[in-house]
Protein backbone atom coordinates (compact mmCIF):
# COMPACT_ATOMS: atom_id res chain seq x y z
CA UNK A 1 38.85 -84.93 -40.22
CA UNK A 2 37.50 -81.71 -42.44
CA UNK A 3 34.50 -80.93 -41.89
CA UNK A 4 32.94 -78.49 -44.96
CA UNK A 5 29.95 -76.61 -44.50
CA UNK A 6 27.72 -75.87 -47.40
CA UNK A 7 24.90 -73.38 -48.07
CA UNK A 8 21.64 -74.46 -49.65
CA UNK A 9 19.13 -72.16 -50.98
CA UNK A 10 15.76 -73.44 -50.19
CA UNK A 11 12.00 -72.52 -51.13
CA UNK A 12 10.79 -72.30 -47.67
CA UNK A 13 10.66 -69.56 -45.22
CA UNK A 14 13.28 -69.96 -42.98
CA UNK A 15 15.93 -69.40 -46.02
CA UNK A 16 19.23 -71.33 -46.59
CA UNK A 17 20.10 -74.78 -45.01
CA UNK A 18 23.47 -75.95 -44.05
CA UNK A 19 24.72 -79.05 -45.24
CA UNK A 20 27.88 -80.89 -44.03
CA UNK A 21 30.33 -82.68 -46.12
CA UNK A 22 33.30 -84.90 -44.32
CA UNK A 23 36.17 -85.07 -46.44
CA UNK A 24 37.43 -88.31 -45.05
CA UNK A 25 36.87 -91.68 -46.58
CA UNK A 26 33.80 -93.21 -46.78
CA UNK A 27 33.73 -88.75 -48.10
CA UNK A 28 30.14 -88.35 -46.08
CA UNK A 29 27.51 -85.33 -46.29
CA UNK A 30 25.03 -84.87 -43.38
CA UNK A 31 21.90 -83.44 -44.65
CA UNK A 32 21.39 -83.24 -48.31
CA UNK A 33 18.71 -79.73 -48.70
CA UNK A 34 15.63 -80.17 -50.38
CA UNK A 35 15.03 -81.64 -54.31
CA UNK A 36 15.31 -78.25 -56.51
CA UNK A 37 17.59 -77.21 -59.21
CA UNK A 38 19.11 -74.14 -57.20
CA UNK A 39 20.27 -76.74 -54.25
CA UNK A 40 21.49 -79.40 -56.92
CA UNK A 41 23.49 -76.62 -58.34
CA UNK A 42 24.83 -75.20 -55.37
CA UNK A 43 25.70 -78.63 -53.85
CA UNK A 44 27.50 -79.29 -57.01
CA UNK A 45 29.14 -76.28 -56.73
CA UNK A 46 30.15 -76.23 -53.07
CA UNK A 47 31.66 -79.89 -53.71
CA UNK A 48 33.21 -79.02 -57.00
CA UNK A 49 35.24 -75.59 -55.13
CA UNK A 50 36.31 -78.78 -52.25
CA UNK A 51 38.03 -80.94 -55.67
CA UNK A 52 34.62 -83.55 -55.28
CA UNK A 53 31.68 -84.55 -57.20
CA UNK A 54 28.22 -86.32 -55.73
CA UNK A 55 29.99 -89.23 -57.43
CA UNK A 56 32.26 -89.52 -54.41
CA UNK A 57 29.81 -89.37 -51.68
CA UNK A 58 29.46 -93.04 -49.95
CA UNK A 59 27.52 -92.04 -46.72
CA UNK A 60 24.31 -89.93 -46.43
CA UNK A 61 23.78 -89.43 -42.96
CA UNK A 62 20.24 -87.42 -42.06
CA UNK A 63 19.82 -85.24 -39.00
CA UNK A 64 16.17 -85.56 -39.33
CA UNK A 65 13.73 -86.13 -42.23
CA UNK A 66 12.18 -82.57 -43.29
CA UNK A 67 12.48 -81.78 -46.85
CA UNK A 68 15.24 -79.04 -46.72
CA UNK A 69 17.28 -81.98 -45.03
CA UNK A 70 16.20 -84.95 -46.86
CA UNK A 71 15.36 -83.96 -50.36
CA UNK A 72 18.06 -84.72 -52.42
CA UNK A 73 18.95 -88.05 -50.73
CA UNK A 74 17.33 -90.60 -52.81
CA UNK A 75 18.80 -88.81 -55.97
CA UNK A 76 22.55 -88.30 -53.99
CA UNK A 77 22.00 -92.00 -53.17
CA UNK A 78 21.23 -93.13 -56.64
CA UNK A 79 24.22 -90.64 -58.68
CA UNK A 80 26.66 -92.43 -56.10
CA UNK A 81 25.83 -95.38 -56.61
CA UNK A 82 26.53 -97.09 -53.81
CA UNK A 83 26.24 -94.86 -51.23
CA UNK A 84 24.64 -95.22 -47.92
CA UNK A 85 21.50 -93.65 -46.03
CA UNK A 86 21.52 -93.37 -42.58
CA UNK A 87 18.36 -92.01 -40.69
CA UNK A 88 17.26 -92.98 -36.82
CA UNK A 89 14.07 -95.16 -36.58
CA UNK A 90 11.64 -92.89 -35.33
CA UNK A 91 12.04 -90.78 -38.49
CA UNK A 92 8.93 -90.98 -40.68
CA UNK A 93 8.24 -88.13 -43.11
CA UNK A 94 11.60 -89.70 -45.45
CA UNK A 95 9.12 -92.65 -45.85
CA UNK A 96 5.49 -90.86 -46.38
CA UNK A 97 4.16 -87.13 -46.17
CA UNK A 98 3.36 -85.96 -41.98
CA UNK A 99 0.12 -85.15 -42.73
CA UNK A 100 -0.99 -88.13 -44.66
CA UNK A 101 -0.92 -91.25 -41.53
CA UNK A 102 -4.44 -91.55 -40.20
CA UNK A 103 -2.53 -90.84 -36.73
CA UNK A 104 -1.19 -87.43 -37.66
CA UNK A 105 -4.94 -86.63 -38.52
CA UNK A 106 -6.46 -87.57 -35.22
CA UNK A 107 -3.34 -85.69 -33.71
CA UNK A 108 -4.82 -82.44 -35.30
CA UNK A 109 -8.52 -83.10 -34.80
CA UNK A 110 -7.93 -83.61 -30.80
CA UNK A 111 -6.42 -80.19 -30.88
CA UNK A 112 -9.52 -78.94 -31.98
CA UNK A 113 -8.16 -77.85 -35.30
CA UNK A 114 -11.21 -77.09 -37.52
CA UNK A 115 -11.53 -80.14 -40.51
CA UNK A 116 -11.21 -76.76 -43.12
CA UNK A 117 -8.15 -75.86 -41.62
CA UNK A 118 -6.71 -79.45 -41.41
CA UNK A 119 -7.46 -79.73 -45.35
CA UNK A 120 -5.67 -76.78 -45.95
CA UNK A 121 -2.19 -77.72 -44.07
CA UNK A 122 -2.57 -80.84 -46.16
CA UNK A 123 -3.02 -79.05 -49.48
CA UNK A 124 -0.36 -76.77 -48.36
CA UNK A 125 1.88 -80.13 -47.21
CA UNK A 126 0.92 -81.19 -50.82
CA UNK A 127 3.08 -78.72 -52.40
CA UNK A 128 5.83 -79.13 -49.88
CA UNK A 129 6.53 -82.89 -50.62
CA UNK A 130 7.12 -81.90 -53.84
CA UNK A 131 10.90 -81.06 -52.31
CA UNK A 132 11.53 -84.47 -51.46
CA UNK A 133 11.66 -88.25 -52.82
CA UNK A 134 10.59 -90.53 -50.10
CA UNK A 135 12.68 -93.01 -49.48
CA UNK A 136 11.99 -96.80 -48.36
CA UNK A 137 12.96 -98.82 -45.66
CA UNK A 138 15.25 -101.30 -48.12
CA UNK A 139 17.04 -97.75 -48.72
CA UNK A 140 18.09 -96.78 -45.54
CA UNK A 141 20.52 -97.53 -42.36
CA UNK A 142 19.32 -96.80 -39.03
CA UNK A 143 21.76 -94.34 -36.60
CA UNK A 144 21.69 -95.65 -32.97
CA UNK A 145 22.35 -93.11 -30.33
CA UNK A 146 25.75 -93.44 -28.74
CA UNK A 147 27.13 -95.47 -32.23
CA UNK A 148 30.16 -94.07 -34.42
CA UNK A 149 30.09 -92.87 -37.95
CA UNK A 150 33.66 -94.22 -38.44
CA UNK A 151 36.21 -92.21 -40.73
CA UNK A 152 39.97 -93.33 -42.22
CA UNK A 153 40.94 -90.48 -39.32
CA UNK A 154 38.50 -90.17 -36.68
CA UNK A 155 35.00 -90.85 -36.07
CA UNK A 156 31.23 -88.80 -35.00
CA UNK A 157 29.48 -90.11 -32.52
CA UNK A 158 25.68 -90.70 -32.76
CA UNK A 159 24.05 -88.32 -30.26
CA UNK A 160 19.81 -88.66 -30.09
CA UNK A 161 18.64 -85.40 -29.80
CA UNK A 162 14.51 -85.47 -30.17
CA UNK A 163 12.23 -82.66 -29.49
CA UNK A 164 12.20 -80.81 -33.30
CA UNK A 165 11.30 -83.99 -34.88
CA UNK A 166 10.88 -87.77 -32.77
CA UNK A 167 14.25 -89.04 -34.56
CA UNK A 168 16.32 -85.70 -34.93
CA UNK A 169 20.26 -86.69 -34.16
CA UNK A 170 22.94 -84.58 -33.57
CA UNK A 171 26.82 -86.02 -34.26
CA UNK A 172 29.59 -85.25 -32.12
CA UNK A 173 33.69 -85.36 -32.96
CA UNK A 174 34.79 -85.81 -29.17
CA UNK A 175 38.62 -84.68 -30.50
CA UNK A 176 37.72 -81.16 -29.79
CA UNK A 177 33.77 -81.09 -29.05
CA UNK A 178 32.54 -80.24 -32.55
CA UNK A 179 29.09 -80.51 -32.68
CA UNK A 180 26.95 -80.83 -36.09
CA UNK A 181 23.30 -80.29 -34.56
CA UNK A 182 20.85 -79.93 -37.26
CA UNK A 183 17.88 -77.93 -36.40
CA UNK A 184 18.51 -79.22 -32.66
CA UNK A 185 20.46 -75.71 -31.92
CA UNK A 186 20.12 -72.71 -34.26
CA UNK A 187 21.79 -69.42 -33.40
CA UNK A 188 19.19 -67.10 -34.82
CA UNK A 189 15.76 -68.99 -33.47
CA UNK A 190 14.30 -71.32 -31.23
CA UNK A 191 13.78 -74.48 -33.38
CA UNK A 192 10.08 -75.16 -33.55
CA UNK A 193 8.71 -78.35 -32.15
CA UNK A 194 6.13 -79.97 -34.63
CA UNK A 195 3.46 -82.29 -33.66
CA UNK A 196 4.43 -85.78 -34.17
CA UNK A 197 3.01 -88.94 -33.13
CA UNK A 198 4.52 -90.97 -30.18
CA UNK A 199 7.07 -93.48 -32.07
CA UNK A 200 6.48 -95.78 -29.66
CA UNK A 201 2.21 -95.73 -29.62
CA UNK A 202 1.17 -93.82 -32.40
CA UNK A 203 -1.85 -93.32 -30.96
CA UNK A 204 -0.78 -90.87 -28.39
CA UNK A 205 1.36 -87.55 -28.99
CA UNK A 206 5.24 -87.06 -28.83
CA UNK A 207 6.06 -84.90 -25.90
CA UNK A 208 8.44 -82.73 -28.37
CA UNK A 209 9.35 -79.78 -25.09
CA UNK A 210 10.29 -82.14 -22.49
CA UNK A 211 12.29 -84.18 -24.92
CA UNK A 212 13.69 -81.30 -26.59
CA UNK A 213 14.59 -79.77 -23.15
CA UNK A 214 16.52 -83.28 -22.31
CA UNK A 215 18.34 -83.22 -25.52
CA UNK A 216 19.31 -79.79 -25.14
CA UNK A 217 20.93 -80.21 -21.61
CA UNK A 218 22.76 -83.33 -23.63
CA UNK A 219 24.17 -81.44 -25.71
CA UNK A 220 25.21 -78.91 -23.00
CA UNK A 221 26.84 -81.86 -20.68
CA UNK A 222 29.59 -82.16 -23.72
CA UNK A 223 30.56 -78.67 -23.41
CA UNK A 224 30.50 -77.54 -27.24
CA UNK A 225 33.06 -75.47 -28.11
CA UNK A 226 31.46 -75.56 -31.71
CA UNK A 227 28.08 -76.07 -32.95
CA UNK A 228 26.98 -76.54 -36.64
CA UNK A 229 23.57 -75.62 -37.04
CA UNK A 230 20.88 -76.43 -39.57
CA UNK A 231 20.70 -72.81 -40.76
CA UNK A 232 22.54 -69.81 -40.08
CA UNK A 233 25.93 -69.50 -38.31
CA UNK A 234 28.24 -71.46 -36.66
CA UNK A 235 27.97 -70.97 -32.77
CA UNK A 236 30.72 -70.54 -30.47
CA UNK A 237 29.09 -69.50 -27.22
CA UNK A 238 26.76 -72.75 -26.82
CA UNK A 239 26.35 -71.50 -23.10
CA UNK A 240 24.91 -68.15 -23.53
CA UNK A 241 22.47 -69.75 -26.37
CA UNK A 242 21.21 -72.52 -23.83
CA UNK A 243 20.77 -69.95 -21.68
CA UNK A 244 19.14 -67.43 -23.84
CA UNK A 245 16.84 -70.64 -25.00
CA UNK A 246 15.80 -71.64 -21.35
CA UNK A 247 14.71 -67.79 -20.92
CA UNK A 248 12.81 -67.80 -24.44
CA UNK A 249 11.07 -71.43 -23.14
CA UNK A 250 10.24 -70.00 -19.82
CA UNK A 251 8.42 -66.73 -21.06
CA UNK A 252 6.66 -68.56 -23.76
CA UNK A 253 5.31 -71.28 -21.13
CA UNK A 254 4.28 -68.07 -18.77
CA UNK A 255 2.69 -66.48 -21.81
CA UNK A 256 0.58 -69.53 -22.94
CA UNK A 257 -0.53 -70.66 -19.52
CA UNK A 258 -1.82 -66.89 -19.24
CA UNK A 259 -3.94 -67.54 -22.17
CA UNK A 260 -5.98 -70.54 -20.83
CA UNK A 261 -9.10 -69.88 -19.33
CA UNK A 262 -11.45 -71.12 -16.60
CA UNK A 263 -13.97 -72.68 -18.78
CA UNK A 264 -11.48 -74.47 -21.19
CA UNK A 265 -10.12 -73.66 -24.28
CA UNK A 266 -8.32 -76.16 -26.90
CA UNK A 267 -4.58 -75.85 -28.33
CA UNK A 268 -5.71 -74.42 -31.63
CA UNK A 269 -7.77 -71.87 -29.88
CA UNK A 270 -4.65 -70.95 -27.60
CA UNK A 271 -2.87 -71.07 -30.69
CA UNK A 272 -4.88 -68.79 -32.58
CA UNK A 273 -4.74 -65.95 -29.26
CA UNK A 274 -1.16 -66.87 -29.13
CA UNK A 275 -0.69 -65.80 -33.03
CA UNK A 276 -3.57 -64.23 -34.21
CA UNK A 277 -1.85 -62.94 -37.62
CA UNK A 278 -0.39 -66.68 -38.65
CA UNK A 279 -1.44 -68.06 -41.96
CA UNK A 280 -0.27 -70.95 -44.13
CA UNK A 281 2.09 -73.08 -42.73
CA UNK A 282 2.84 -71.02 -39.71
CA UNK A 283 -0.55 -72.01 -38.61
CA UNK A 284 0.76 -75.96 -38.70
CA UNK A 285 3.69 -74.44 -36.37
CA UNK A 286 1.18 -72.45 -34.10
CA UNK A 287 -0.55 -75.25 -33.05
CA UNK A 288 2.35 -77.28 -32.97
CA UNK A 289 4.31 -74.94 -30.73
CA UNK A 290 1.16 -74.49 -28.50
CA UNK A 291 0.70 -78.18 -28.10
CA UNK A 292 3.98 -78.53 -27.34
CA UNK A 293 3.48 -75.78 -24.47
CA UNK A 294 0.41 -77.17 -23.08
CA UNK A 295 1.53 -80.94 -22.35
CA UNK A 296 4.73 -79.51 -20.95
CA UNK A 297 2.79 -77.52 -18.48
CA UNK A 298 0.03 -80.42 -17.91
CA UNK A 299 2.65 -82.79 -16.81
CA UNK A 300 4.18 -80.12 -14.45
CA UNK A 301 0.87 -79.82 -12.50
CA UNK A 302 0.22 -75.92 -14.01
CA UNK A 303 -3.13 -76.57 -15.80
CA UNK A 304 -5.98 -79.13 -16.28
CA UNK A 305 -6.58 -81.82 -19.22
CA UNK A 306 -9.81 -82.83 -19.89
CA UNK A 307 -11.43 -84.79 -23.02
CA UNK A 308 -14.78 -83.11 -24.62
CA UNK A 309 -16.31 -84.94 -27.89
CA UNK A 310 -12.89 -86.62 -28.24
CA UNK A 311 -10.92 -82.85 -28.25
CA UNK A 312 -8.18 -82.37 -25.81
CA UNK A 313 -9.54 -79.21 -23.42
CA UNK A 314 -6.89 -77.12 -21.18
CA UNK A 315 -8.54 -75.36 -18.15
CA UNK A 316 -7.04 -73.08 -15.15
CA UNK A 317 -6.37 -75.21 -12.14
């Protein structure tokens, strides 16, 4: 089984995405990069050097469903013909826009994110769906952890791996431990966690760290001797990255906990101490990451939760 990576400029600001075609009937790609001319080109062009076309792909299979990985899929889906989507069930944002769900909103307000600064993510969310077709439920094929994405020669194995996004999957070719991990393992940085709903009860929060912590000791327990990121570089020394993650995790729990004081303060407040020059977007992935942060280290018995005019407030212990 060959597996071919592909380079994708993007518009956004952590540069190129990766995407993964399988030259091995049903010819698959994992990830598709977002909906602009530059990554239709370059897809084209990546498949074209490899003697295909986007005529040939018959499986789109989605690590998770942020528009530099889910863009093009409705179009791929549509120039194929009859090609395939496949996407786990707790994925959402292939279906509607994060920020638009009445859940996401209430998410952000019990943060204590300031109703100006929650209309500007979502004008600045506006401009980002632009990079994507949503796609509907009739369109797509659910992934179950543990299933196989069968080939003519060999086969990837379905591997959850929440804590970037509820549904984020990573695929596995047991033959020699190949693992294609979408933004679940990234040499260069520490894949953000962003604030999701629960899947389960949408009216309480995903608990991104802990799950993302889980997933990344899963991927561990198969002893990678290759891992195929989302963006930048293959990785060959899984071991010293899950290490060097662990350390990263550690120091930025130690750091945030430091930051909460006696009299209460909410996530976007830590947030905005935590990363006092953000703007734009990044400010979406401050809070995220400090949410993230604080329930970890609420559920470990290291600060206080309390609820104050329906906002979540962190306190010393």
């Amino acid at each position: 089984m060959r597996i071919i990576p592909i380079s994708l400029p993007t518009p956004f600001y952590i540069g190129a995405v990766n995407v993964y075609v399988v030259k091995e009937d049903p010819i698959t790609i994992i990830d598709t990069g977002p909906k602009t001319r530059d990554a239709v080109d370059a897809l084209r062009v990546g498949l074209r050097q490899n003697g295909l076309t986007t005529g040939d792909i018959r499986r789109i299979v989605l690590t998770h469903a942020h528009e530099d990985h889910c863009g093009l899929a409705r179009s791929l889906r549509d120039e194929a013909k009859d090609a395939e989507v496949f996407v786990h069930g707790w994925e959402t944002g292939h279906r509607a826009g994060r920020l638009e769900h009445e859940e996401n909103l209430r998410l952000l307000q019990r943060a204590g994110v300031p109703d100006d600064e929650i209309a500007a993510m979502r004008r600045l969310y506006d401009e980002v769906r632009q990079y994507a077709d949503s796609l509907d439920e009739e369109h797509c094929r659910e992934l179950i952890d543990g299933d196989e994405l069968q080939f003519d020669a060999g086969a990837l194995r379905v591997m959850h791996t929440p804590g970037h996004t509820p549904g984020s999957c990573s695929f596995i070719r047991e033959a020699d431990r190949t693992v294609i991990a979408g933004d679940c393992v990234l040499k260069r940085i520490t894949p953000n966690p962003v604030i999701s709903p629960d899947p389960i009860d949408p009216s309480r929060r995903f608990r991104s760290l802990a799950e993302y912590l889980v997933s990344l000791a899963r991927v561990r327990s198969f002893a990678p001797t290759l891992v195929l990121g989302g963006h930048g570089e293959p990785i060959h020394d899984f071991e010293e990255l899950f290490n060097r993650y662990l350390k990263l995790i550690r120091e930025r729990q130690a750091k945030i906990i430091s930051l909460v004081p006696k009299n209460g303060a909410t996530a976007w407040e830590i947030s905005r101490a935590m990363f006092p020059d953000t703007d734009d977007v990044h400010r979406f992935l401050a809070v995220s990451e400090a949410v993230a942060h604080l329930d970890y280290a609420q559920s470990e018995g290291r600060i206080a939760l309390e609820i104050a005019e329906d906002r979540e407030v962190y306190r010393q212990l």
